[in-house]
Structures are given as structure tokens and as C-alpha cells.
N, C-alpha and C. Protein backbone atom coordinates (compact mmCIF):
# COMPACT_ATOMS: atom_id res chain seq x y z
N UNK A 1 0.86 -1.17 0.00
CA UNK A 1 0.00 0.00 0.00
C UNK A 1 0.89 1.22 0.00
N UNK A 2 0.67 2.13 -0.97
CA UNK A 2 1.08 3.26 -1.04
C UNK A 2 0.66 4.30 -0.77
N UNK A 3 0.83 5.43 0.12
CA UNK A 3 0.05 6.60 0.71
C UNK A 3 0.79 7.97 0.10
N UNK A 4 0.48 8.66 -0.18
CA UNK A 4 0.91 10.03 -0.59
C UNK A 4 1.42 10.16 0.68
N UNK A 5 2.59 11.41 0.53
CA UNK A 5 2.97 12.46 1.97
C UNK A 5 1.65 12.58 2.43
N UNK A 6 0.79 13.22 2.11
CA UNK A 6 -0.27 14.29 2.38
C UNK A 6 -1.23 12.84 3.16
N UNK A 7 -0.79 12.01 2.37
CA UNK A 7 -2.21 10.89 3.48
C UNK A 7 -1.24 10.44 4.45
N UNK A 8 -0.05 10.34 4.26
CA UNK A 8 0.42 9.82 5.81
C UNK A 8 0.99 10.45 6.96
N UNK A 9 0.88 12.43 6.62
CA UNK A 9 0.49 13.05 7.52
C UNK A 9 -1.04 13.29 8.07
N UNK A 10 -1.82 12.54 7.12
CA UNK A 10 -3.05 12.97 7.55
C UNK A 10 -3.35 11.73 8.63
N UNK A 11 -2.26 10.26 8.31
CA UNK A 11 -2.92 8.97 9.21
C UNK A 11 -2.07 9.55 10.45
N UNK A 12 -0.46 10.03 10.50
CA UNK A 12 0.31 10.64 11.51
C UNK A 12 -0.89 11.12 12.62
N UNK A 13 -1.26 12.34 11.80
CA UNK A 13 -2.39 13.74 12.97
C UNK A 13 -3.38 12.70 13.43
N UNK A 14 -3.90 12.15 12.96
CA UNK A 14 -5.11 11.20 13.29
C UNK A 14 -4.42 10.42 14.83
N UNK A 15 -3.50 9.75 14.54
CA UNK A 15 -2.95 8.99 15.91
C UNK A 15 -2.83 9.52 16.99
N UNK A 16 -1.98 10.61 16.77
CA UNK A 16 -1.51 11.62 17.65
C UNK A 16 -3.04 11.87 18.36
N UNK A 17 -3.94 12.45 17.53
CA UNK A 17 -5.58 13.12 17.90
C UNK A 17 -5.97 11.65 18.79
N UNK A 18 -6.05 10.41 17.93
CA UNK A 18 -6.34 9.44 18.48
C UNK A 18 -5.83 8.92 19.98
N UNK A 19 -5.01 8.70 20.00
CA UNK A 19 -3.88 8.82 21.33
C UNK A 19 -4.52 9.35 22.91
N UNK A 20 -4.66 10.80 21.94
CA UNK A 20 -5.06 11.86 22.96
C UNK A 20 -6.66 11.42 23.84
N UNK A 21 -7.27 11.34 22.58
CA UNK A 21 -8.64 11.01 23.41
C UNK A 21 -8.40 10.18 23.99
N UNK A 22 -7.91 8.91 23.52
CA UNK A 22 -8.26 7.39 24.70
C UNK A 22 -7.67 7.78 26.09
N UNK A 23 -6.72 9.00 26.56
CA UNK A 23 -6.65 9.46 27.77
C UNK A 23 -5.67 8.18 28.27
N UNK A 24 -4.79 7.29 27.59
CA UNK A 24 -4.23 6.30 28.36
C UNK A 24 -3.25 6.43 29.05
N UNK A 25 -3.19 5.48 30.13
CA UNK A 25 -1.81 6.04 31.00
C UNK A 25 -0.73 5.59 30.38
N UNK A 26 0.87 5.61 31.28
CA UNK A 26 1.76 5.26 30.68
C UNK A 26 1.91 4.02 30.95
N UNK A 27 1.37 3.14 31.61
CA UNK A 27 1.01 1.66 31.03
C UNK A 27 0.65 1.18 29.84
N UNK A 28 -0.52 2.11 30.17
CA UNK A 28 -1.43 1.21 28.36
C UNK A 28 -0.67 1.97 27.58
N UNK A 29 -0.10 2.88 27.30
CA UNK A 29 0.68 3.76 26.10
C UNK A 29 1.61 2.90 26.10
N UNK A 30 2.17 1.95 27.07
CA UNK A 30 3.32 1.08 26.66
C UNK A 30 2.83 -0.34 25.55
N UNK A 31 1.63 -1.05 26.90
CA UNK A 31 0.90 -1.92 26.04
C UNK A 31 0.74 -1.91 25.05
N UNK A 32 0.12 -1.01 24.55
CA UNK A 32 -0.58 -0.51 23.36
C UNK A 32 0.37 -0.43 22.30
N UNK A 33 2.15 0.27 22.29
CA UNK A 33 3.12 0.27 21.50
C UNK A 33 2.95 -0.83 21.55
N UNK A 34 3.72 -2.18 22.70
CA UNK A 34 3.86 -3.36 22.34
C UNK A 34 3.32 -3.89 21.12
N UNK A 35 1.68 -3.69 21.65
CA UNK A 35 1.16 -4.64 20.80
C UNK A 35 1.41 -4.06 19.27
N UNK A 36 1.65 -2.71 19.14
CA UNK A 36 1.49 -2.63 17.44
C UNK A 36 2.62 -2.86 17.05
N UNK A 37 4.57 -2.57 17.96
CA UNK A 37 5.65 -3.33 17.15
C UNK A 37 4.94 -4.73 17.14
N UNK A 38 4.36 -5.48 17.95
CA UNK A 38 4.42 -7.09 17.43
C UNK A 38 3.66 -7.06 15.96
N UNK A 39 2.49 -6.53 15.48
CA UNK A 39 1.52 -6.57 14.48
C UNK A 39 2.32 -6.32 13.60
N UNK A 40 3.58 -5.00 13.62
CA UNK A 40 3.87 -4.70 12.60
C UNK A 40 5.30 -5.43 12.22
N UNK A 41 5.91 -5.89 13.02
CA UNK A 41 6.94 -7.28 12.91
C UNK A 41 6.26 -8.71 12.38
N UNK A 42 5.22 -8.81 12.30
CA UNK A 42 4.24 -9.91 12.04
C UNK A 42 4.23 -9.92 10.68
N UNK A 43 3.64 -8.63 9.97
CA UNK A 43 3.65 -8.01 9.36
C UNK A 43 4.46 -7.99 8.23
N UNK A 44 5.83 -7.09 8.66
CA UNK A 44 7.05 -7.15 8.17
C UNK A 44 7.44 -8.75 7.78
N UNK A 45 7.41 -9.57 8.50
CA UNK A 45 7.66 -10.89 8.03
C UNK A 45 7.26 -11.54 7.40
N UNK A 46 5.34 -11.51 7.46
CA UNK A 46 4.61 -11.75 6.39
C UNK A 46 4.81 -11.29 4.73
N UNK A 47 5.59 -10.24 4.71
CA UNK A 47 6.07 -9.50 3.34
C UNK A 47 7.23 -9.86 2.71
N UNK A 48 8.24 -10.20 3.97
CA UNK A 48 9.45 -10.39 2.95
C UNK A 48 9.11 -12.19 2.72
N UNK A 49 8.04 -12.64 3.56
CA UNK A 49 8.15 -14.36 2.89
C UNK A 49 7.19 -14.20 2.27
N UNK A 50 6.48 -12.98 1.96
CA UNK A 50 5.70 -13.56 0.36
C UNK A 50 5.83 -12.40 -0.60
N UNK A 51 7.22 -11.74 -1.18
CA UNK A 51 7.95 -11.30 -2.11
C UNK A 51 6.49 -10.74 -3.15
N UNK A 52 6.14 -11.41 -3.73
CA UNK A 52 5.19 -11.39 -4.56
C UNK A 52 3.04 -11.22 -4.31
N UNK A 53 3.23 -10.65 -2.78
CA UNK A 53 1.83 -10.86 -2.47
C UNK A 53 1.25 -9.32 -3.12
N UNK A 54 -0.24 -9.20 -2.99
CA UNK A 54 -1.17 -8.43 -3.69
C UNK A 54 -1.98 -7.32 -2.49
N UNK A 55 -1.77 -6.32 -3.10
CA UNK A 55 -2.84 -5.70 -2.38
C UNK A 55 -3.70 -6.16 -1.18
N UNK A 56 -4.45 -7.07 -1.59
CA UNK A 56 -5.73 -7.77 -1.03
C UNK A 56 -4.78 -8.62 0.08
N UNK A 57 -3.78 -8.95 -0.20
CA UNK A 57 -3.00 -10.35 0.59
C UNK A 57 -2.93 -9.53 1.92
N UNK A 58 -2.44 -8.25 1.50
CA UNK A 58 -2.04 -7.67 2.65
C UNK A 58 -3.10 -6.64 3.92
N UNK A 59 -3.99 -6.46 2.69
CA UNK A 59 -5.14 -6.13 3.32
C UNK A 59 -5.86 -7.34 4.92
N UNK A 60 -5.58 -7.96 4.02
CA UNK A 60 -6.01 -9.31 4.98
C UNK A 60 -5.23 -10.04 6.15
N UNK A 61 -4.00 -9.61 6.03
CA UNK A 61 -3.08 -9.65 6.48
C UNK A 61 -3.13 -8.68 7.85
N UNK A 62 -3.39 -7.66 7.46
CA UNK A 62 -3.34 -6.43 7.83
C UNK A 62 -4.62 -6.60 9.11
N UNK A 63 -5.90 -7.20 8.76
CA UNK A 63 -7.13 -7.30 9.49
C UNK A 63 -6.87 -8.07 10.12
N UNK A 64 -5.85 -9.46 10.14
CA UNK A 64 -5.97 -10.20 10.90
C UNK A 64 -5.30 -9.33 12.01
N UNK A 65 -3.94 -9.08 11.98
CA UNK A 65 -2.98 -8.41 12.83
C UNK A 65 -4.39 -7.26 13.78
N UNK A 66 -5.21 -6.74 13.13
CA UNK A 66 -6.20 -6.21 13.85
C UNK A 66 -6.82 -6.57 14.99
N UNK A 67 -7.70 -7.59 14.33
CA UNK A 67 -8.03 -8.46 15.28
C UNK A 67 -7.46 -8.97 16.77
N UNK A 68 -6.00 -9.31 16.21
CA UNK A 68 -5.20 -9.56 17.49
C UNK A 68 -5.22 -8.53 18.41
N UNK A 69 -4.60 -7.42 17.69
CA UNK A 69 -4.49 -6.15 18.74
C UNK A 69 -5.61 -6.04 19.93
N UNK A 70 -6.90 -5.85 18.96
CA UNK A 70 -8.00 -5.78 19.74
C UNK A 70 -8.03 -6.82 20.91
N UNK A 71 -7.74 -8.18 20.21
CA UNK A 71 -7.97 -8.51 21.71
C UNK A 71 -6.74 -7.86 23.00
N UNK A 72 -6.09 -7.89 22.62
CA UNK A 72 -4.43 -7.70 23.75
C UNK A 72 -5.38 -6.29 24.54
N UNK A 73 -6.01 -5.40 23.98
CA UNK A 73 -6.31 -4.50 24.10
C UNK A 73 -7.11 -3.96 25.21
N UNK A 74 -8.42 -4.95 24.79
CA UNK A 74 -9.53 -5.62 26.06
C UNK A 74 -9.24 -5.88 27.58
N UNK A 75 -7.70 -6.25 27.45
CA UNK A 75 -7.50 -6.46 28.84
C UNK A 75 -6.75 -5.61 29.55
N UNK A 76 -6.85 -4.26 28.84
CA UNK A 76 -5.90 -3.14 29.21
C UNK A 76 -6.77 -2.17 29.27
N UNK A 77 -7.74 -1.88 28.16
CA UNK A 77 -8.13 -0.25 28.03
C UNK A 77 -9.77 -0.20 28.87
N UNK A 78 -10.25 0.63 29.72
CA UNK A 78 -11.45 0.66 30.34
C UNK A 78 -12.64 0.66 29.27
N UNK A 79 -13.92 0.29 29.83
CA UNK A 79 -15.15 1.04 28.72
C UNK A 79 -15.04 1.89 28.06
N UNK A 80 -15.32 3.18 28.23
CA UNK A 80 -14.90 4.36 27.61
C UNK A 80 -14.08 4.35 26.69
N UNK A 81 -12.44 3.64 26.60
CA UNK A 81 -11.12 3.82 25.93
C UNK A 81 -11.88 2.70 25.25
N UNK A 82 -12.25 1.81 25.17
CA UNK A 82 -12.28 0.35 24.11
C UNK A 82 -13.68 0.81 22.88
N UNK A 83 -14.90 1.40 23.28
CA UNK A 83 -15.91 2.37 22.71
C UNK A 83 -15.18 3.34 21.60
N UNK A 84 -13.79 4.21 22.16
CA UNK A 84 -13.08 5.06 21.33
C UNK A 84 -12.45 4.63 20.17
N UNK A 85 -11.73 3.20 20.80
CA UNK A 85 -10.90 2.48 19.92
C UNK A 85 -11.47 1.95 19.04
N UNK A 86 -12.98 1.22 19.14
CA UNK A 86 -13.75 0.21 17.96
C UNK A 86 -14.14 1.34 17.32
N UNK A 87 -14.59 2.84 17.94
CA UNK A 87 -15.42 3.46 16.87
C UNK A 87 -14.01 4.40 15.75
N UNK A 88 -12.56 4.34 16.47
CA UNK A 88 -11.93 4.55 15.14
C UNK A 88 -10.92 3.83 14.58
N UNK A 89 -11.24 2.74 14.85
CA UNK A 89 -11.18 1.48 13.87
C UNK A 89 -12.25 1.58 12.83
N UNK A 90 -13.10 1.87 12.73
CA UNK A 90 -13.98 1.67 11.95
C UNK A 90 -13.69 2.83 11.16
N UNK A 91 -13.49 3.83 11.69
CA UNK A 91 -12.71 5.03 10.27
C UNK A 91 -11.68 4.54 9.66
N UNK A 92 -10.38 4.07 10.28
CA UNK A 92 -9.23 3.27 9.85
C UNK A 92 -10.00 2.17 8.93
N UNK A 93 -10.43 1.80 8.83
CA UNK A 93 -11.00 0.64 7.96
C UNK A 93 -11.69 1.52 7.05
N UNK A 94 -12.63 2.39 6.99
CA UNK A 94 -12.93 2.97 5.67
C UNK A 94 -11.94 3.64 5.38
N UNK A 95 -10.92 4.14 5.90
CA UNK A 95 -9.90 5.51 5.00
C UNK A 95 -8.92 4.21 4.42
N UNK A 96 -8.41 3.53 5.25
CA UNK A 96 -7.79 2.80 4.55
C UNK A 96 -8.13 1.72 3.21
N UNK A 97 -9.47 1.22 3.75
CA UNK A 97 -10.17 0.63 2.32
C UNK A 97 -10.22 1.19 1.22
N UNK A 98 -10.45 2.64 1.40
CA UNK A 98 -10.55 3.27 0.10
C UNK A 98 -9.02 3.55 -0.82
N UNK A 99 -8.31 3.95 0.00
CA UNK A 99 -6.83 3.25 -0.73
C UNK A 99 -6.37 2.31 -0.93
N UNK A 100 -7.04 1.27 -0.66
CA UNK A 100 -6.52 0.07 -0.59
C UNK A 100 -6.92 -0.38 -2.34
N UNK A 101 -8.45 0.15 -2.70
CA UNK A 101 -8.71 -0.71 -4.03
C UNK A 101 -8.06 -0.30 -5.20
């Protein structure tokens, strides 16, 4: 997946904004890194052993690594913070879908 500058300062501001609301301490701000170097080492590995994958491969790829997060997540972030997180996941999934096709 390829993002213009301009969209991956726009996913950058989003995190940062994102971040802010979930109000997390410096626990879960640790957790929370954890879990995304593991997704994105997962990730990373998934790519260089399939040289030749597609768009879609990685898309999928990409949702599973989601999934995981979410759960690791559940057992860290309160009501409130987990409400924040599913409802912008669900933007992350349309902004990114739409670059994705």
C-alpha cells in the first residue's frame, strides 16, 4: 500500500488526535506500543516471505494483525477507551479501504 505524503500526515495527525482522546496512561501507552511493534513485525515478516503478495494479501493480512491487537487490548483499556478504539477502527477501515482498491 502506497500513501501520498499528504495521506500519511493525515494517518500521523489522526494517531496523535487518536492517542489523545483514549486518555491512556503510561502503562497502556506502553501496552498498546507493544502490541502494534508485534503486528507490525508480524507483518514485516509476512512481506518479505511472500515477495510477490497483492494488495488484497495484505489487506487481509493487515485485518488479521487487527483483530489480534483488539484482543491484547480488552485487557488493558477501560469502557470508555475500548468504545473510542472500535469506533476509530472503523474510520481506519474505511480511510484505509478506500486506498486500498
Amino acid at each position: 500500500m502506497h500513501l501520498t505524503p499528504e495521506q500519511l500526515e493525515q494517518v500521523n495527525s489522526e494517531v496523535k488526535r487518536f492517542a489523545t482522546d483514549l486518555n491512556l496512561s503510561s502503562d497502556q501507552k506502553e501496552k498498546l506500543q507493544t502490541a502494534f511493534q508485534d503486528a507490525r513485525g508480524k507483518l514485516g515478516d509476512y512481506m518479505k516471505d511472500h515477495p510477490g503478495i497483492t494488495k488484497a494479501d495484505i489487506v487481509k493480512e493487515v485485518s488479521g494483525q487487527r483483530d489480534q491487537i483488539r484482543k491484547r487490548v480488552v485487557n488493558f483499556l477501560n469502557p470508555d477507551q475500548l468504545k473510542k478504539w472500535d469506533s476509530e477502527i472503523a474510520k481506519a477501515k474505511d480511510f484505509l479501504g478506500h486506498h486500498m482498491a
